[in-house]
C-alpha atoms as a PDB file:
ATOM      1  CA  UNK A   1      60.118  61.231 -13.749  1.00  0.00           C
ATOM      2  CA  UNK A   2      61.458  58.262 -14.514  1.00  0.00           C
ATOM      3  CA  UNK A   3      63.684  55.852 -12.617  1.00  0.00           C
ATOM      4  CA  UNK A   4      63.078  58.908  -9.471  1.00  0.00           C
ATOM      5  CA  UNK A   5      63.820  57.848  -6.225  1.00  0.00           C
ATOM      6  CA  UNK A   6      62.746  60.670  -4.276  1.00  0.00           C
ATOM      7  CA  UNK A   7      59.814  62.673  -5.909  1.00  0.00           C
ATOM      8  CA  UNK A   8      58.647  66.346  -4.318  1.00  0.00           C
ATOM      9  CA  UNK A   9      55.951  68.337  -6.176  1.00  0.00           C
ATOM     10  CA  UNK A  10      54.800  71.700  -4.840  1.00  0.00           C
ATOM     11  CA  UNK A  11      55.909  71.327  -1.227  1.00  0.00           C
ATOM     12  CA  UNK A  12      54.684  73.832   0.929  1.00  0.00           C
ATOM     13  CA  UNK A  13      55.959  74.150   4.942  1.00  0.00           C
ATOM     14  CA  UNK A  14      54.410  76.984   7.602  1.00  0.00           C
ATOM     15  CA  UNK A  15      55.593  77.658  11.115  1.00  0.00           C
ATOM     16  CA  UNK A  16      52.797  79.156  12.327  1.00  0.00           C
ATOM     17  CA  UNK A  17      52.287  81.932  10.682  1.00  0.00           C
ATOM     18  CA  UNK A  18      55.462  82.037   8.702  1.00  0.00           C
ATOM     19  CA  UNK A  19      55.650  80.523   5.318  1.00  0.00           C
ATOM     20  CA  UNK A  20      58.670  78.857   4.641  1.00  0.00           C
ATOM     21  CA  UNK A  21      58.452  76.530   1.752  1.00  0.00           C
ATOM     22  CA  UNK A  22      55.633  77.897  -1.046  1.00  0.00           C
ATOM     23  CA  UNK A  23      56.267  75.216  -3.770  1.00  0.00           C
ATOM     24  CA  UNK A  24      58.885  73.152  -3.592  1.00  0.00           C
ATOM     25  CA  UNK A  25      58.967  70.467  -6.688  1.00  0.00           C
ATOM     26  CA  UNK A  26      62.588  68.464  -6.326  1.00  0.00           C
ATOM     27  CA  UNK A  27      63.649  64.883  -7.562  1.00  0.00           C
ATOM     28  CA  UNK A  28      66.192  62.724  -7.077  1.00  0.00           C
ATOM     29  CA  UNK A  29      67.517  59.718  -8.883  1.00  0.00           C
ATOM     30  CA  UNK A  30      68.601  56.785  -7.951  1.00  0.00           C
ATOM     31  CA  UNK A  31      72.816  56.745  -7.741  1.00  0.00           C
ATOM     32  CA  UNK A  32      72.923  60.486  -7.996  1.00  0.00           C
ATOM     33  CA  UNK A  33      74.184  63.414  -5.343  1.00  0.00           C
ATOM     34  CA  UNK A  34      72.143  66.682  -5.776  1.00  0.00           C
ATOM     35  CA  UNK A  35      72.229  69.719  -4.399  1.00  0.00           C
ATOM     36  CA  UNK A  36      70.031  72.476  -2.728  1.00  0.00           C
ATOM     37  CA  UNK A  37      71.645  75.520  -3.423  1.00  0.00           C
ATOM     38  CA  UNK A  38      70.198  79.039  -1.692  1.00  0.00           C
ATOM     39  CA  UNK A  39      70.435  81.447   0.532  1.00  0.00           C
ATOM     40  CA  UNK A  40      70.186  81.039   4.371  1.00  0.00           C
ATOM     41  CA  UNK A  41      66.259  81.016   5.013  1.00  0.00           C
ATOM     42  CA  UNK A  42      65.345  80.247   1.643  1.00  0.00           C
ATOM     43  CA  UNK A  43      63.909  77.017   2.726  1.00  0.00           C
ATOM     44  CA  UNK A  44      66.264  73.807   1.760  1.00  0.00           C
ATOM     45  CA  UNK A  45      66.688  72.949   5.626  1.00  0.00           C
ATOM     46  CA  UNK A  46      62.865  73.163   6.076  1.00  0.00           C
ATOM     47  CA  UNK A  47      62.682  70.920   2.688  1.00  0.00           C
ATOM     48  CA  UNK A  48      65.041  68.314   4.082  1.00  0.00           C
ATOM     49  CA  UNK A  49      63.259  68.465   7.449  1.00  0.00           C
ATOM     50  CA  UNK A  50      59.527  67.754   5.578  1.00  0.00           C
ATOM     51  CA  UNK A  51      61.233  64.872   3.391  1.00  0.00           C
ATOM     52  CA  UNK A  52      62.492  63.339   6.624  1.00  0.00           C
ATOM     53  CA  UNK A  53      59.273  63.543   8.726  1.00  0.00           C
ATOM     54  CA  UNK A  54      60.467  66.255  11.310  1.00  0.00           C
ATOM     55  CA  UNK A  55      58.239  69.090  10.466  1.00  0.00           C
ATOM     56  CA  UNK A  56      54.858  68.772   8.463  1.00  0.00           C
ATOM     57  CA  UNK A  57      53.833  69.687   4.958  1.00  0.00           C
ATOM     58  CA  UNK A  58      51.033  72.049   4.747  1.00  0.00           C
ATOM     59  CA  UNK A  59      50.574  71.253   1.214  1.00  0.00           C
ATOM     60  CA  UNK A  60      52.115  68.889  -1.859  1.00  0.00           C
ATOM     61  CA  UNK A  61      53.447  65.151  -1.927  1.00  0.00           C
ATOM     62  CA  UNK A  62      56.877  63.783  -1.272  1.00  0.00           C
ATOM     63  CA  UNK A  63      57.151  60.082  -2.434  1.00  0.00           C
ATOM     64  CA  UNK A  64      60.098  57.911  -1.909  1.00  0.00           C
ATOM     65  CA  UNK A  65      60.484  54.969  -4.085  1.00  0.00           C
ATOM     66  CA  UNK A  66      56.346  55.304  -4.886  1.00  0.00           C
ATOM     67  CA  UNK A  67      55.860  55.213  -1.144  1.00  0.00           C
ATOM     68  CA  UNK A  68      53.781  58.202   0.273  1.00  0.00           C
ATOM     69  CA  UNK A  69      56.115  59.845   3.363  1.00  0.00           C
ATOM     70  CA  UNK A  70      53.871  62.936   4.112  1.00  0.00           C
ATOM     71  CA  UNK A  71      52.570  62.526   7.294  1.00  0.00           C
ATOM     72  CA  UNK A  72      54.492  59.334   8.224  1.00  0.00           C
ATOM     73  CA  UNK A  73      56.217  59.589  11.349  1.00  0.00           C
ATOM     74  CA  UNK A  74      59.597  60.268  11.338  1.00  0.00           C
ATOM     75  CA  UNK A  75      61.314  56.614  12.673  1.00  0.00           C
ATOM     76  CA  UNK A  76      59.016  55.095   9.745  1.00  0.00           C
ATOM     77  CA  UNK A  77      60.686  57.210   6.943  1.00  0.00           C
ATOM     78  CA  UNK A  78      64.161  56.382   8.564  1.00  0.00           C
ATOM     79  CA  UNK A  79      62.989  52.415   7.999  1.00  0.00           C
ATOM     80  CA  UNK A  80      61.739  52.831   4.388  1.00  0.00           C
ATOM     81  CA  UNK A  81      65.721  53.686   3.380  1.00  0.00           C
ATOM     82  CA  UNK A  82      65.889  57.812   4.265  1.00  0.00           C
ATOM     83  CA  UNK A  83      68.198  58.752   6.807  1.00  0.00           C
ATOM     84  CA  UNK A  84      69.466  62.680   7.076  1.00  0.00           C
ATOM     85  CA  UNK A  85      72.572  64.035   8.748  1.00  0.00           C
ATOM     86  CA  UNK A  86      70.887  67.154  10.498  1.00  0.00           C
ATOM     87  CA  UNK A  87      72.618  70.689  10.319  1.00  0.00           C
ATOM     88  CA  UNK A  88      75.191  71.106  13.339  1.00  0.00           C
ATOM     89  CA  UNK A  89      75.782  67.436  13.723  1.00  0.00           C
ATOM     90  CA  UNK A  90      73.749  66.527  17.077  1.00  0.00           C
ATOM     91  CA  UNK A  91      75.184  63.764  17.933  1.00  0.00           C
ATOM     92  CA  UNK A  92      74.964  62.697  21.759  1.00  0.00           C
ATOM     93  CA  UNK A  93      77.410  64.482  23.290  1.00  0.00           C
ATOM     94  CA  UNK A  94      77.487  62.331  26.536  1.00  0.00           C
ATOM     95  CA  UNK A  95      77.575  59.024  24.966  1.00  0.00           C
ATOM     96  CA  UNK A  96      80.679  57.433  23.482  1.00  0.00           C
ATOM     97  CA  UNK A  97      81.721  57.252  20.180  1.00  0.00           C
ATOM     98  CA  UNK A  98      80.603  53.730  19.537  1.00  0.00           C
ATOM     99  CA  UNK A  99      77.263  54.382  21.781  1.00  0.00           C
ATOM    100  CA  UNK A 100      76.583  57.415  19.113  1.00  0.00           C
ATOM    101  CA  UNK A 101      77.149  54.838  16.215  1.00  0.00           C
ATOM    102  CA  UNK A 102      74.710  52.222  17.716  1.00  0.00           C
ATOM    103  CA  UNK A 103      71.909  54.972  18.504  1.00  0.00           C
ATOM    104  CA  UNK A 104      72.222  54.635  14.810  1.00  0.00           C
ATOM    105  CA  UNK A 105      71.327  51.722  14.317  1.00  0.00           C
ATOM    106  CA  UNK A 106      68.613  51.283  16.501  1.00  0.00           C
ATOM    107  CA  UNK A 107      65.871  49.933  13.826  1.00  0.00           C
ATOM    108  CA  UNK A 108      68.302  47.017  12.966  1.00  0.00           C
ATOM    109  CA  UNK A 109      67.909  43.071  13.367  1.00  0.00           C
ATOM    110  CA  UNK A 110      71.004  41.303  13.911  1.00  0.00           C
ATOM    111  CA  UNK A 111      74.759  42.158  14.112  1.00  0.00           C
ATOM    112  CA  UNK A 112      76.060  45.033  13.345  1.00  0.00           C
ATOM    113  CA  UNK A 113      79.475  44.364  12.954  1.00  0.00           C
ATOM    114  CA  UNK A 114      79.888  45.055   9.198  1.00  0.00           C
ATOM    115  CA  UNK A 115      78.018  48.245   9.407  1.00  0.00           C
ATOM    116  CA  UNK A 116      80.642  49.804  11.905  1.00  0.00           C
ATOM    117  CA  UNK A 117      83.557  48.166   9.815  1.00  0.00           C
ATOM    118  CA  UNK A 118      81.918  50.082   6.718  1.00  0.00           C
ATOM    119  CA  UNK A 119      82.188  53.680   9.035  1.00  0.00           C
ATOM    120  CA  UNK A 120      85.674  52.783  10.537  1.00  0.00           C
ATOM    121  CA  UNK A 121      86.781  52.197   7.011  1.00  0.00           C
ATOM    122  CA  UNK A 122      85.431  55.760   6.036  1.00  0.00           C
ATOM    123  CA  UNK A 123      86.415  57.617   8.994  1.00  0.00           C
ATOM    124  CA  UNK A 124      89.108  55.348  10.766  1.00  0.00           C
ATOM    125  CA  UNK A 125      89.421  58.094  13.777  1.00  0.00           C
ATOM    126  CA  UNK A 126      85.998  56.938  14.936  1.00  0.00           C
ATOM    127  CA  UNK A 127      87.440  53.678  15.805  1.00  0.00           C
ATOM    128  CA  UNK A 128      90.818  55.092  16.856  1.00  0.00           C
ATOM    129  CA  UNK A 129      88.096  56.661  19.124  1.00  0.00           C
ATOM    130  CA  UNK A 130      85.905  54.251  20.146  1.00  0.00           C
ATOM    131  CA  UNK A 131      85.614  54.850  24.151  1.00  0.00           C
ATOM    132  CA  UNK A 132      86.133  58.633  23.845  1.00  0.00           C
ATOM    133  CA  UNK A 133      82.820  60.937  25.191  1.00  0.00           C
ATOM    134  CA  UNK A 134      81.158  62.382  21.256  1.00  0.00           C
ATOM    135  CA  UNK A 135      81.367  65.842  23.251  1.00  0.00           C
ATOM    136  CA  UNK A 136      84.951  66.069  23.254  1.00  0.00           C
ATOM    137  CA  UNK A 137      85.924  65.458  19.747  1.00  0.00           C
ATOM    138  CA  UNK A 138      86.295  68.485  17.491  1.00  0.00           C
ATOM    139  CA  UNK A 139      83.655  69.859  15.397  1.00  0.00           C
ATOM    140  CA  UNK A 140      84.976  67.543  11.735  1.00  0.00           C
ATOM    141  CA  UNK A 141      85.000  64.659  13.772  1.00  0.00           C
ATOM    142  CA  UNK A 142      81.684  65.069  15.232  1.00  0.00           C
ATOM    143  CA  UNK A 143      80.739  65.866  11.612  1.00  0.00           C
ATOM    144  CA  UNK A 144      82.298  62.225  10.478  1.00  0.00           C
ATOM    145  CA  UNK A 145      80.041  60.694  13.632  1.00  0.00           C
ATOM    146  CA  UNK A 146      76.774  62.242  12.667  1.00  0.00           C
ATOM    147  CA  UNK A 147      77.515  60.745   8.958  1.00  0.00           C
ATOM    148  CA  UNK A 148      78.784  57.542  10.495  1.00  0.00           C
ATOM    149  CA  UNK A 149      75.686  57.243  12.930  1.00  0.00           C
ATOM    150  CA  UNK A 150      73.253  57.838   9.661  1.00  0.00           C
ATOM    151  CA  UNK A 151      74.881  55.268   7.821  1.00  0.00           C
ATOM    152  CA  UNK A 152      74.607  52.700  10.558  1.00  0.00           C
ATOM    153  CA  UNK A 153      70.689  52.963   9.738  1.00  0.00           C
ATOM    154  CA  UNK A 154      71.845  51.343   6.205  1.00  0.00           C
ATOM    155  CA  UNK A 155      69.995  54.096   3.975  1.00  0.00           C
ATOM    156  CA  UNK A 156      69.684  54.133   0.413  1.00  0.00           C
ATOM    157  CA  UNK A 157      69.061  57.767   0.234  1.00  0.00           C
ATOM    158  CA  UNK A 158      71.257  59.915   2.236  1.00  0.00           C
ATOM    159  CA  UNK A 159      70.357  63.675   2.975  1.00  0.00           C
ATOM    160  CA  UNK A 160      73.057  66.603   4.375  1.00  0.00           C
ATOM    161  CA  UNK A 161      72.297  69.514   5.681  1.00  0.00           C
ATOM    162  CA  UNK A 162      75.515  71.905   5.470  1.00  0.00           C
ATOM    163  CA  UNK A 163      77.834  69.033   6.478  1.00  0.00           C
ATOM    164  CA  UNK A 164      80.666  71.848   6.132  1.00  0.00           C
ATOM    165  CA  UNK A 165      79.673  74.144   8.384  1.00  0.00           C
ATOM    166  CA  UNK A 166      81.722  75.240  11.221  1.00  0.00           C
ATOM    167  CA  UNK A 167      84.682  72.654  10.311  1.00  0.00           C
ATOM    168  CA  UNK A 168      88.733  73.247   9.709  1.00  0.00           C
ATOM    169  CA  UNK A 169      89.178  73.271   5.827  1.00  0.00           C
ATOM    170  CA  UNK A 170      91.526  70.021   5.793  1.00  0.00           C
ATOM    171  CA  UNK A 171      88.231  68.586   7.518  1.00  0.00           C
ATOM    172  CA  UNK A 172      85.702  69.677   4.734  1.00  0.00           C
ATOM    173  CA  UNK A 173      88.126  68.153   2.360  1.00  0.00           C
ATOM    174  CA  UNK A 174      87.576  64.737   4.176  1.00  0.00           C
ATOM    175  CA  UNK A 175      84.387  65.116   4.043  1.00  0.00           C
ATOM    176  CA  UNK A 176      83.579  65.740   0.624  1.00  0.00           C
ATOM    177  CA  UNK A 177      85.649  62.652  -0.086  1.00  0.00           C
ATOM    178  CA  UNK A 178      83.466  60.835   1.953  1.00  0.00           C
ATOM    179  CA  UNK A 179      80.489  61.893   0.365  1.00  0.00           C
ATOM    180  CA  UNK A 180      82.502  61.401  -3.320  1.00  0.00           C
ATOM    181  CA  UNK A 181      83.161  57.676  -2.036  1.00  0.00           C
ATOM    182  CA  UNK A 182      79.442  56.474  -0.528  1.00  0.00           C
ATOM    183  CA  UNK A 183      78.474  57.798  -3.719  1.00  0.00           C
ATOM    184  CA  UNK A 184      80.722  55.154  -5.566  1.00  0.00           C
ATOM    185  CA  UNK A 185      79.874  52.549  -3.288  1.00  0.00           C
ATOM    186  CA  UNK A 186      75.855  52.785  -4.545  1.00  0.00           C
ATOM    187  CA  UNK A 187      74.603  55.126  -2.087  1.00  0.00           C
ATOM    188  CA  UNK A 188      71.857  58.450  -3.465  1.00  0.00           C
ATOM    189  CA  UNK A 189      72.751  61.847  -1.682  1.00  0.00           C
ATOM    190  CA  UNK A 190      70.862  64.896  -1.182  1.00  0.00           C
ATOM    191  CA  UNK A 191      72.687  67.791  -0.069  1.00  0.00           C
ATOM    192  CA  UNK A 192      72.350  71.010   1.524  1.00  0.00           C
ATOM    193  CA  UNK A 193      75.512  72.841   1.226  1.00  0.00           C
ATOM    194  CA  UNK A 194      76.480  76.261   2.411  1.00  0.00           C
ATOM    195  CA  UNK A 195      79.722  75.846   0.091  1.00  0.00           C
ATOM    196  CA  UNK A 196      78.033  76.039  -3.167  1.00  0.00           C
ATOM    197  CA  UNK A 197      81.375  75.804  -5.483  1.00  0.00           C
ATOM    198  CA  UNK A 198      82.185  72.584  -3.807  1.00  0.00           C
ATOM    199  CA  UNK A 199      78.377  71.049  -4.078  1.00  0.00           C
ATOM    200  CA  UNK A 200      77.983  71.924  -7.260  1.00  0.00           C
ATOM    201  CA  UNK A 201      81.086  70.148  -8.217  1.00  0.00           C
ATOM    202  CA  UNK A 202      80.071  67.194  -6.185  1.00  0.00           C
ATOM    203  CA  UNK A 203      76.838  67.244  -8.137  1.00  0.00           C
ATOM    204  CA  UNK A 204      74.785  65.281 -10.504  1.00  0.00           C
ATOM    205  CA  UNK A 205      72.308  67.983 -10.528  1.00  0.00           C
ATOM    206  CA  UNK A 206      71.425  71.025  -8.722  1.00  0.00           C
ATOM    207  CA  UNK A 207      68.256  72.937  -7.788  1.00  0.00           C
ATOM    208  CA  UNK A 208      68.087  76.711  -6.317  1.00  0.00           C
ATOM    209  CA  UNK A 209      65.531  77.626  -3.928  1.00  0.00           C
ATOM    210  CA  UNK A 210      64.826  81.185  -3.682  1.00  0.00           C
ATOM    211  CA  UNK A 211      61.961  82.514  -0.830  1.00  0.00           C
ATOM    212  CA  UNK A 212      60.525  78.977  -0.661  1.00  0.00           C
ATOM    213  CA  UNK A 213      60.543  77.921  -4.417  1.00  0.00           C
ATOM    214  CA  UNK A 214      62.786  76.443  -6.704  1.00  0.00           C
ATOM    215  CA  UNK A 215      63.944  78.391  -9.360  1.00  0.00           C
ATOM    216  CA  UNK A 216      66.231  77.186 -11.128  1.00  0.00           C
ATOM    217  CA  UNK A 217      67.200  73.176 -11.954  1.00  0.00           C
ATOM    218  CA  UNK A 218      70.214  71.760 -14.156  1.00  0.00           C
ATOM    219  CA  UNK A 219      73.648  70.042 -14.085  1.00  0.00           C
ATOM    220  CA  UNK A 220      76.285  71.156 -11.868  1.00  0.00           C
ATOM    221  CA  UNK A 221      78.278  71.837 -14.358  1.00  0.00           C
ATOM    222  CA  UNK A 222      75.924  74.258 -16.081  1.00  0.00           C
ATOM    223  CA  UNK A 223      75.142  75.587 -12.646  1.00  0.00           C
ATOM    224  CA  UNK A 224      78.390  76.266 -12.201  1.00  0.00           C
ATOM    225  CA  UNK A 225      78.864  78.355 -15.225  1.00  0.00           C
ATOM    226  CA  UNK A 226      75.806  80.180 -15.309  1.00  0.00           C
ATOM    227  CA  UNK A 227      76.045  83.864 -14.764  1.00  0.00           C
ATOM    228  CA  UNK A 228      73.210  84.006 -12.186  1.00  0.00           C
ATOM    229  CA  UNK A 229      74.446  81.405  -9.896  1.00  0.00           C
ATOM    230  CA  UNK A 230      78.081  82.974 -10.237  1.00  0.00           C
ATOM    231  CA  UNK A 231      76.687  86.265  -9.037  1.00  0.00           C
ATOM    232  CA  UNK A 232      74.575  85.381  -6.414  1.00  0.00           C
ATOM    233  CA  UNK A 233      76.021  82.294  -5.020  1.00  0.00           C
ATOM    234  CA  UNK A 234      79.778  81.433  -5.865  1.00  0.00           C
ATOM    235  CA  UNK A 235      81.105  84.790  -4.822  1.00  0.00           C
ATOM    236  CA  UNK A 236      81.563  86.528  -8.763  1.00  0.00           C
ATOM    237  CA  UNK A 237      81.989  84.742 -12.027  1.00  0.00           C
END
């Protein structure tokens, strides 16, 4: 797989006694967005989770940039370049705006003046609210400060996990610009996306994950007008 960033062959997960991943192969190249596509419990949050270090592979290898990550520690993966944006935003809810942003960049040397200038310039209501508690902003900003707070790590790979969930529609707009304009600015995304029109529009390329295996790879585009994926994902053809 040439000129692959991220590299996952036969990925398998278990909780217990539950199997949730049972052969995962992704990849992802460098200056792309790609999508997980799949029903909920199919397995692309558990994916996301093994790639980042929060849950462990039972089985298969996930290299990023030729570097080994299964069974790194978590704050070591986030170092290498890999940062994720975790499903329903977590963000501190007690800490300020800016506290939330420099949580973020906790493995940094130095100032980190130009990384919050990057964030304000994406999402200029996080400096507008700069002093405010993270708990009392609504549910698209918080989503804007959980992508803000990632970035302040300085990743080169960036992985979402449903970043439109539970957000006003003129919000998930904003957000998908976002995600349109990191892209243009150099930065890799991997997304998981319960709004699979919209992700697979976003899209480079897309994979499908069906009961813990991908089944199905190709283009957004072609994703987008293939029968299967109408049917079972995009509401109808």
């Amino acid at each position: 797989m040439s000129g692959a960033m991220l590299v996952v062959n036969d990925l398998e997960v278990r909780y217990g006694a539950v199997q949730a991943l049972r052969g995962v192969s992704i990849d992802v190249r460098c200056g792309e967005i790609v999508s997980l596509i799949g029903t909920n419990g199919a397995g692309k949050s558990s994916t996301l989770m093994a790639i980042s270090g929060i849950v462990r592979a039972s089985a298969g290898s996930i290299a990023f940039d030729g570097e080994n990550l299964r069974g790194r520690p978590a704050h070591e993966i986030v170092a290498l370049g890999l940062a994720q944006v975790p499903e329903g935003r977590r963000v501190f809810p007690r800490l300020t705006v800016r506290e939330n942003l420099e949580m973020g960049a906790f493995l940094q040397r130095g100032p980190i003046d130009s990384d919050l200038d990057r964030v304000h310039a994406l999402f200029p209501v996080l400096q507008e609210r700069a002093q405010q508690f993270a708990g009392t902003l609504s549910g698209g900003e918080q989503q804007m400060l959980a992508i803000g707070r990632a970035l302040m790590g300085r990743p080169r790979l960036l992985m979402m996990d449903e970043p439109s969930m539970g957000i006003a529609p003129i919000l998930v707009a904003r957000i998908f610009e976002a995600i349109r304009e990191l892209n243009r600015q150099g930065l890799t995304v991997l997304l998981v996306e319960q709004n699979a029109r919209a992700a697979l529009r976003l899209s480079s390329r897309a994979f499908v994950i069906e009961n813990g295996r991908t089944t199905i790879t190709g283009s957004g585009s072609d994703l987008l007008g293939d029968d299967r994926i109408a049917s079972a994902y995009l509401g109808g053809s």
